[in-house]
Protein backbone atom coordinates (compact mmCIF):
# COMPACT_ATOMS: atom_id res chain seq x y z
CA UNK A 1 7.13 -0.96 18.13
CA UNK A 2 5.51 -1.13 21.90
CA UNK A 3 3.45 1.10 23.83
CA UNK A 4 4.43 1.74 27.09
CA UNK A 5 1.30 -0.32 28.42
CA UNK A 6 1.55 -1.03 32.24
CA UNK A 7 2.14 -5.32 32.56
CA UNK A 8 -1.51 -5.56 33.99
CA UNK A 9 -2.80 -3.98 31.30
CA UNK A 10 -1.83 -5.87 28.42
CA UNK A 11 -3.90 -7.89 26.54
CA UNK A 12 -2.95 -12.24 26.82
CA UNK A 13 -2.81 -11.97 23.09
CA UNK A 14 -0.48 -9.48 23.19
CA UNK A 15 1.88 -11.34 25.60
CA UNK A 16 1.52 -14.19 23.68
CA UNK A 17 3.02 -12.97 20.32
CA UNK A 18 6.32 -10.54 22.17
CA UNK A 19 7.47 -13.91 23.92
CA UNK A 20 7.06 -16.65 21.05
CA UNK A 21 10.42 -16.75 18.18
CA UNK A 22 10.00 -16.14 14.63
CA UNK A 23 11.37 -19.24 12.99
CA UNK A 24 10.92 -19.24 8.85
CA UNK A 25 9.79 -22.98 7.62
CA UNK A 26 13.42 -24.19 6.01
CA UNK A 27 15.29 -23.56 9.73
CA UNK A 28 13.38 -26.81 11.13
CA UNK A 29 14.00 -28.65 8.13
CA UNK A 30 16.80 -31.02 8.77
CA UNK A 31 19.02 -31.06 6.64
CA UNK A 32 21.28 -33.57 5.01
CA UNK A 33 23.99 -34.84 7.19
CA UNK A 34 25.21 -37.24 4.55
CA UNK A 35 26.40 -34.54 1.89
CA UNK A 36 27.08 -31.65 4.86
CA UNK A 37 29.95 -33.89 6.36
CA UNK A 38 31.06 -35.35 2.59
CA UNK A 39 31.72 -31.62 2.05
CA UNK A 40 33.16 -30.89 5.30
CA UNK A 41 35.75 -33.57 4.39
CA UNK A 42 36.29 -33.05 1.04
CA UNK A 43 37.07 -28.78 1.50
CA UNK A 44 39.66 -30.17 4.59
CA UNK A 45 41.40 -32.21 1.23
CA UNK A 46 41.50 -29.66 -1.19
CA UNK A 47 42.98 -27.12 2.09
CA UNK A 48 45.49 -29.67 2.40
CA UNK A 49 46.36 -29.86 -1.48
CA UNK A 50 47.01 -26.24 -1.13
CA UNK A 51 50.03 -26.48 0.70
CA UNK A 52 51.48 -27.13 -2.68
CA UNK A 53 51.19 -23.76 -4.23
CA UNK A 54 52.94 -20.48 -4.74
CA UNK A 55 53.99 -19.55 -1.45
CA UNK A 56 56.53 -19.10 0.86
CA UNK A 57 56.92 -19.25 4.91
CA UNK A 58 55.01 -21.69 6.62
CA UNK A 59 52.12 -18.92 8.21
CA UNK A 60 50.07 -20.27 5.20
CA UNK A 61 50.62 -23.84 5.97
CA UNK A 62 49.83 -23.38 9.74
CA UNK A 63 46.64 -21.87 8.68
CA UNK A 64 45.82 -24.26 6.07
CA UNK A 65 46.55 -27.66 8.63
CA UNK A 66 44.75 -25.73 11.17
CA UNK A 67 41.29 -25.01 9.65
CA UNK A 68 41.34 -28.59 7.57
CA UNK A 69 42.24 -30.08 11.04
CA UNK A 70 39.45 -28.10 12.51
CA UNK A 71 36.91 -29.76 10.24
CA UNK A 72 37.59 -32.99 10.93
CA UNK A 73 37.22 -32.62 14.49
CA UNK A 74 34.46 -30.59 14.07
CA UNK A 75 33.14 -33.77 12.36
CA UNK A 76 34.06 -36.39 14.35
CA UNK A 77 32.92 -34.79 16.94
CA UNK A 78 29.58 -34.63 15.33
CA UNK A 79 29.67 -38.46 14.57
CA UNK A 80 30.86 -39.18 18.09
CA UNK A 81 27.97 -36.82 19.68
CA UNK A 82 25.01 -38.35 17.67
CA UNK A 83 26.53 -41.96 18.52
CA UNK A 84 26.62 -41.45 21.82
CA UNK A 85 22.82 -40.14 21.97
CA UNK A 86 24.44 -36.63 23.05
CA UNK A 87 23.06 -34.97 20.00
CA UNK A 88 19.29 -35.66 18.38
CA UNK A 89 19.48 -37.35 14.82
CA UNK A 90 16.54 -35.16 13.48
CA UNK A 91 18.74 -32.12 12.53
């Protein structure tokens, strides 16, 4: 909690720690891009596979295309992005 401390009389210290982010040690990891898009891919094929299943009406299906669809472009767009130097290869 803050005091109601007038700006010129706050301590630098005490500027210094209100303006800086809290970031935990495993969010600047990068992680691994290899295995996040393998997975990406492989839930769009089993969405797809569901379109074979006990259903009826085609609200289902346009959901299921939809989100698998969305994955893909989500990454292409990824590989296209990092390609094209858009997006940094470190994360």
């Amino acid at each position: 909690m803050r005091h109601c401390v007038p700006p010129g009389k706050r301590s630098f210290r005490e500027d210094l720690v209100a303006e800086e982010p809290v970031y935990a040690p495993d969010q600047l990891k990068p992680g691994n891009r290899k295995s996040a898009r393998i997975g990406a891919l492989g839930t769009a094929v089993v969405l797809l596979t569901m379109l074979w299943g006990n259903h009826e009406g085609n609200t289902e299906n346009i959901w299921l295309i939809g989100t698998a669809a969305m994955l893909v472009l989500i990454v292409l767009g990824d590989v296209v992005l990092r390609r094209n130097g858009l997006k940094p290869n470190d994360q």
